[in-house]
N, C-alpha and C. Protein backbone atom coordinates (compact mmCIF):
# COMPACT_ATOMS: atom_id res chain seq x y z
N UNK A 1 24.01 27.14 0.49
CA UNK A 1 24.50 27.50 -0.83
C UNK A 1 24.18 28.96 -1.10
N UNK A 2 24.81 29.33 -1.56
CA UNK A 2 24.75 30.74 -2.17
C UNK A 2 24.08 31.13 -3.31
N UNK A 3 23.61 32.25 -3.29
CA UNK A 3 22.22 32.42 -4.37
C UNK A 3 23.07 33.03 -5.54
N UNK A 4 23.20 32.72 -6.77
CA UNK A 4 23.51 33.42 -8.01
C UNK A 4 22.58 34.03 -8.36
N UNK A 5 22.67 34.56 -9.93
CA UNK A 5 21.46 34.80 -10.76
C UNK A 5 21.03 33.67 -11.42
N UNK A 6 22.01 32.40 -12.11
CA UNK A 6 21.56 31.39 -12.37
C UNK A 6 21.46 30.48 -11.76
N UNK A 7 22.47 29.75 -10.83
CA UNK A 7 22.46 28.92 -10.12
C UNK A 7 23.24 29.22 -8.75
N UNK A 8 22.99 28.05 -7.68
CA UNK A 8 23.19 28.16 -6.19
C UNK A 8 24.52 27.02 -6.18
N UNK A 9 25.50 28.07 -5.94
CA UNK A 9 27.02 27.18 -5.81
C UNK A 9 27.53 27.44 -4.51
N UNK A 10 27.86 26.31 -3.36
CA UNK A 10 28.25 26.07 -2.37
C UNK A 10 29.25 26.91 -2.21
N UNK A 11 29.94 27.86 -0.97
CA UNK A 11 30.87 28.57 -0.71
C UNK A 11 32.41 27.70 -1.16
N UNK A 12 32.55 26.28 -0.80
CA UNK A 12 33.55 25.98 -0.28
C UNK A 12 34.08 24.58 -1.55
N UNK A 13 32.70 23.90 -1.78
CA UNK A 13 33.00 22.92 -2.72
C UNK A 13 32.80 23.64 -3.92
N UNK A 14 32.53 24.53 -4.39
CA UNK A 14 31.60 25.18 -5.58
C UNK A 14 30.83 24.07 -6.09
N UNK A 15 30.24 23.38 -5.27
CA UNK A 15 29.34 22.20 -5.84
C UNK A 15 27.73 23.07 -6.25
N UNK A 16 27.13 22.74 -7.36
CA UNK A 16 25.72 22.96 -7.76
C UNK A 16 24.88 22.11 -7.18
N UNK A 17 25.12 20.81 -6.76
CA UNK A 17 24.15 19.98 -6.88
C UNK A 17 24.42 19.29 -5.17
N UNK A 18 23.17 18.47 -4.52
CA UNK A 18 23.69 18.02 -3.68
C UNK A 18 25.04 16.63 -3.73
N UNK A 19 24.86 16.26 -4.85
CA UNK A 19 25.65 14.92 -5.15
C UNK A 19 26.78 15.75 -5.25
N UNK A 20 27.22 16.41 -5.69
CA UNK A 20 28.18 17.25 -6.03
C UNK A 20 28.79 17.85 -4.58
N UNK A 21 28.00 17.92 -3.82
CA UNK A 21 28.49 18.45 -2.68
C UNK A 21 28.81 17.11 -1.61
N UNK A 22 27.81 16.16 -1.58
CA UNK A 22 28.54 15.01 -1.06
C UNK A 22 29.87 14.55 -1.83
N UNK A 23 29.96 14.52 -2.83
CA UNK A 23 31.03 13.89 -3.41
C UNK A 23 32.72 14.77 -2.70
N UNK A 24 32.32 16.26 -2.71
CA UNK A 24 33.42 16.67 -2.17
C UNK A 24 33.35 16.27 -0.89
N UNK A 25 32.65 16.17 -0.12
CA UNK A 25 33.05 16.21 1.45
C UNK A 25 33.26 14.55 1.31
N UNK A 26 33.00 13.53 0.58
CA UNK A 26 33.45 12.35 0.60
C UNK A 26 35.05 12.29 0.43
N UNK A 27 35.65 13.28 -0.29
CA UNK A 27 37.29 13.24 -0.37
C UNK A 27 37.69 14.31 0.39
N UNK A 28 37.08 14.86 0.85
CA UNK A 28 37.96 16.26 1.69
C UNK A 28 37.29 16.10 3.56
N UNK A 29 37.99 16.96 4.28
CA UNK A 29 37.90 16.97 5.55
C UNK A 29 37.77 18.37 5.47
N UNK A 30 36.83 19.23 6.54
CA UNK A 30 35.70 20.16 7.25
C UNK A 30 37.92 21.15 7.80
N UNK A 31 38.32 20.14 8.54
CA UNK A 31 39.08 20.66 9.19
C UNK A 31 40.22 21.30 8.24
N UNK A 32 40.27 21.02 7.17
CA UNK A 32 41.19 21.80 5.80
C UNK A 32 40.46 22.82 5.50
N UNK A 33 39.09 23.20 5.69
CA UNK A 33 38.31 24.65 5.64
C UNK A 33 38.18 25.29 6.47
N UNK A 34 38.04 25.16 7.45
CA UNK A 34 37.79 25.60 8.89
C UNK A 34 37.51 26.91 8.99
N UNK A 35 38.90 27.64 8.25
CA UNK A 35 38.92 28.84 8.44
C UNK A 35 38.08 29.77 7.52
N UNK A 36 37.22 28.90 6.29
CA UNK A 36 36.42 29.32 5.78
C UNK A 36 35.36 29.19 6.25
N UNK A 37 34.71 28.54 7.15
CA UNK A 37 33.80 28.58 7.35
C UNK A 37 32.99 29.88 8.71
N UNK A 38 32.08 30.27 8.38
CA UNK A 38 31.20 30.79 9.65
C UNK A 38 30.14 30.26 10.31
N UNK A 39 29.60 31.29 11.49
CA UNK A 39 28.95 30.61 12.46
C UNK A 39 27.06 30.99 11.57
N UNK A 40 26.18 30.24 11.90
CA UNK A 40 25.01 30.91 11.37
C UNK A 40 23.95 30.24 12.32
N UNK A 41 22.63 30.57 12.29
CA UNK A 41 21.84 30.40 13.12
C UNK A 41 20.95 29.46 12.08
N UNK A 42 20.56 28.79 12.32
CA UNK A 42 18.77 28.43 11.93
C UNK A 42 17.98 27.30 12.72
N UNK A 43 16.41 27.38 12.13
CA UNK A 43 15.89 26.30 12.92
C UNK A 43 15.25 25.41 12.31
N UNK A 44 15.38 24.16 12.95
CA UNK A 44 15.22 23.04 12.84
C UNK A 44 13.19 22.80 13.63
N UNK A 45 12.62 22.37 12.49
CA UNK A 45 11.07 21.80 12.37
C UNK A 45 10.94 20.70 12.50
N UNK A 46 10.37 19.76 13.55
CA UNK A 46 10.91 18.59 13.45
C UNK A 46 9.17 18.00 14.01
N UNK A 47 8.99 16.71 13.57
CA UNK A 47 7.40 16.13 14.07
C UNK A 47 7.34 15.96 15.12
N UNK A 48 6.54 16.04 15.82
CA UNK A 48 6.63 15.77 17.43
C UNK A 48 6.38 14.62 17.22
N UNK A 49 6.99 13.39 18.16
CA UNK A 49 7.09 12.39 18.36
C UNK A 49 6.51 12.29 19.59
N UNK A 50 5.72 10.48 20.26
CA UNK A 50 4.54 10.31 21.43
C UNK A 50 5.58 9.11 21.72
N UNK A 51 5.61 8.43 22.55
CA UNK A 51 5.77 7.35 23.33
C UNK A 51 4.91 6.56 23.82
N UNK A 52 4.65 5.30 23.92
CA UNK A 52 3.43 4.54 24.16
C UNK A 52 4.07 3.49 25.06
N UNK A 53 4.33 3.17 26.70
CA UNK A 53 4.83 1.95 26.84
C UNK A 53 3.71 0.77 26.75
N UNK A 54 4.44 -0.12 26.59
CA UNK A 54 4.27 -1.47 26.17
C UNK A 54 4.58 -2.32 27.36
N UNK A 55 4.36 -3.52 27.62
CA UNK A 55 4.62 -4.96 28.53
C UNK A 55 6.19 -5.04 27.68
N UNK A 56 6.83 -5.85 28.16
CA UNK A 56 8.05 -6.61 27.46
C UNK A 56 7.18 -7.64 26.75
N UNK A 57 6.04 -8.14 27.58
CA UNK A 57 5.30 -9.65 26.22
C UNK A 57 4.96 -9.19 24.98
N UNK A 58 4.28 -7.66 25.51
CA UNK A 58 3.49 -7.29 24.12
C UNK A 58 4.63 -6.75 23.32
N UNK A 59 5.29 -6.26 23.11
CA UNK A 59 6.41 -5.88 22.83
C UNK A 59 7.07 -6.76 21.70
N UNK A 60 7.43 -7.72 22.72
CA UNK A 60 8.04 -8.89 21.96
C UNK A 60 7.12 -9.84 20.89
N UNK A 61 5.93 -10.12 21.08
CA UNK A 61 5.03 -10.21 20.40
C UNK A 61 4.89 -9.49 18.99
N UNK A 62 4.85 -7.88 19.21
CA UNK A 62 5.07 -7.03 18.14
C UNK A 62 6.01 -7.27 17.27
N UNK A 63 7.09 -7.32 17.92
CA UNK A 63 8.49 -7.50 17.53
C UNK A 63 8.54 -8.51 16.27
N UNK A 64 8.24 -9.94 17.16
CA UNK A 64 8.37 -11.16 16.04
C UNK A 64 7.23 -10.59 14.89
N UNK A 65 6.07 -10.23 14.77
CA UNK A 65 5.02 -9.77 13.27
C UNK A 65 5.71 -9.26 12.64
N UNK A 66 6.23 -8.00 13.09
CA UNK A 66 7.20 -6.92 12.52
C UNK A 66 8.23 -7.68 11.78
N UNK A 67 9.19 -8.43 12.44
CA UNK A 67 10.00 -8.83 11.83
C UNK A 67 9.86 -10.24 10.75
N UNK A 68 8.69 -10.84 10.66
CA UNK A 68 7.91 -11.71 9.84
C UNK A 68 7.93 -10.87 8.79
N UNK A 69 7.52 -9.66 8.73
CA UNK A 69 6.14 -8.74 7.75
C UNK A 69 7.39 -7.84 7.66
N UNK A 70 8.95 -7.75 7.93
CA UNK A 70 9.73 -6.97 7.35
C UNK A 70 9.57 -5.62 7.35
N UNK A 71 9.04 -5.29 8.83
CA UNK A 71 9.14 -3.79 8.89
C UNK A 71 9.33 -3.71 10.55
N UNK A 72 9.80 -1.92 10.94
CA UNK A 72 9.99 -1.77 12.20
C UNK A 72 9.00 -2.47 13.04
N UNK A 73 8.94 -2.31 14.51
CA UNK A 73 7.91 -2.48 15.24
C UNK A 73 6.98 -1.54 15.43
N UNK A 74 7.81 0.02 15.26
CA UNK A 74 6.77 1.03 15.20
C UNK A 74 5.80 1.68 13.90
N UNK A 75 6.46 0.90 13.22
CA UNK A 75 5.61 1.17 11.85
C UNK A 75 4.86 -0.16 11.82
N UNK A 76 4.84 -1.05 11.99
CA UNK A 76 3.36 -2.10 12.34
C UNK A 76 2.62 -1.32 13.48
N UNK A 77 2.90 -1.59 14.79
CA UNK A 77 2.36 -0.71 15.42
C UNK A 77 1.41 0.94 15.25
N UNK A 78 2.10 1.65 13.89
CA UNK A 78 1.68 2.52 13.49
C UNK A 78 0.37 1.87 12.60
N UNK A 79 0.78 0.94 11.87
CA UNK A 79 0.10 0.78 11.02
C UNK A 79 -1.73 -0.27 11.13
N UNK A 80 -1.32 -0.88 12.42
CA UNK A 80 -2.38 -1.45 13.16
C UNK A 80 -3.48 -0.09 13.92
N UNK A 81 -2.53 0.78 14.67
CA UNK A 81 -3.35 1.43 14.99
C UNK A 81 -4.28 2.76 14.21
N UNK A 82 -4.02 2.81 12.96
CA UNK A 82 -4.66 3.45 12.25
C UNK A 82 -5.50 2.82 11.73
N UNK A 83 -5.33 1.35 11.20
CA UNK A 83 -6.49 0.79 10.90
C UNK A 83 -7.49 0.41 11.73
N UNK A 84 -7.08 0.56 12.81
CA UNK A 84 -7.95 0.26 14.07
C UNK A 84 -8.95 1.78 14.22
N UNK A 85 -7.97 2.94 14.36
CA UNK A 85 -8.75 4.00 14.44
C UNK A 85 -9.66 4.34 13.10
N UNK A 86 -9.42 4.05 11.81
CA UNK A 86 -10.01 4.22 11.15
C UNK A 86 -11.59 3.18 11.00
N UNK A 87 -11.07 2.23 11.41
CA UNK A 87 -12.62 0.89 12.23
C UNK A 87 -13.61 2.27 12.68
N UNK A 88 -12.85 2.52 13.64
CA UNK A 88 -13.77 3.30 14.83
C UNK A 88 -14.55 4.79 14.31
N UNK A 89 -13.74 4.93 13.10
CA UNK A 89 -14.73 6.04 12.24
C UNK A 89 -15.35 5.78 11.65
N UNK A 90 -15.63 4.99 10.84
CA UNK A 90 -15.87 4.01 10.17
C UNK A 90 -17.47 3.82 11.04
N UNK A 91 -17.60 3.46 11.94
CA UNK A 91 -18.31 2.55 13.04
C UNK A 91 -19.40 3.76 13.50
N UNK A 92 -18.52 5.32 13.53
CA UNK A 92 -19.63 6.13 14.17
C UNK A 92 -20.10 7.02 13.25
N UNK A 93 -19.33 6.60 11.80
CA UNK A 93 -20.34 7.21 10.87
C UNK A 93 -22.18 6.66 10.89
């Protein structure tokens, strides 16, 4: 979006707001602007993410809690092992 003095209005939708800007690209197509648009650079900050393999038993195991307890497998998983690591601080205080 483009910087005003009062407010930041999109080149193409003159949308202010993000809803405002989804709402246009919900009725319009990229390829009817095209020629408005340019190229720009930026970067993307993103969390580093770990991998942990698992058995297929344990896995599946996880799986069914998770899906009992209505959440991913990696967010139980997340959430076991913090309480686990937090035990262990806990323990050498």
């Amino acid at each position: 979006m483009k910087e005003n003095k009062d407010e930041q209005v999109t080149s193409i939708s003159k949308a202010k707001t993000l809803e405002e800007i989804a709402d246009f690209w919900d009725t319009h197509s990229l390829a009817d602007h095209w020629d408005e648009t340019h190229e720009v650079d930026f970067e993307v900050r993103m969390q580093r993410k770990c991998r942990v393999t698992l058995t297929p038993e344990i896995y599946e195991k996880i799986e069914k809690v998770a899906r009992e307890q209505g959440v991913l497998p990696e967010t139980l998983v997340n959430l076991w092992l913090a309480e686990h690591l937090q035990g262990i601080e806990k323990e050498a205080s």
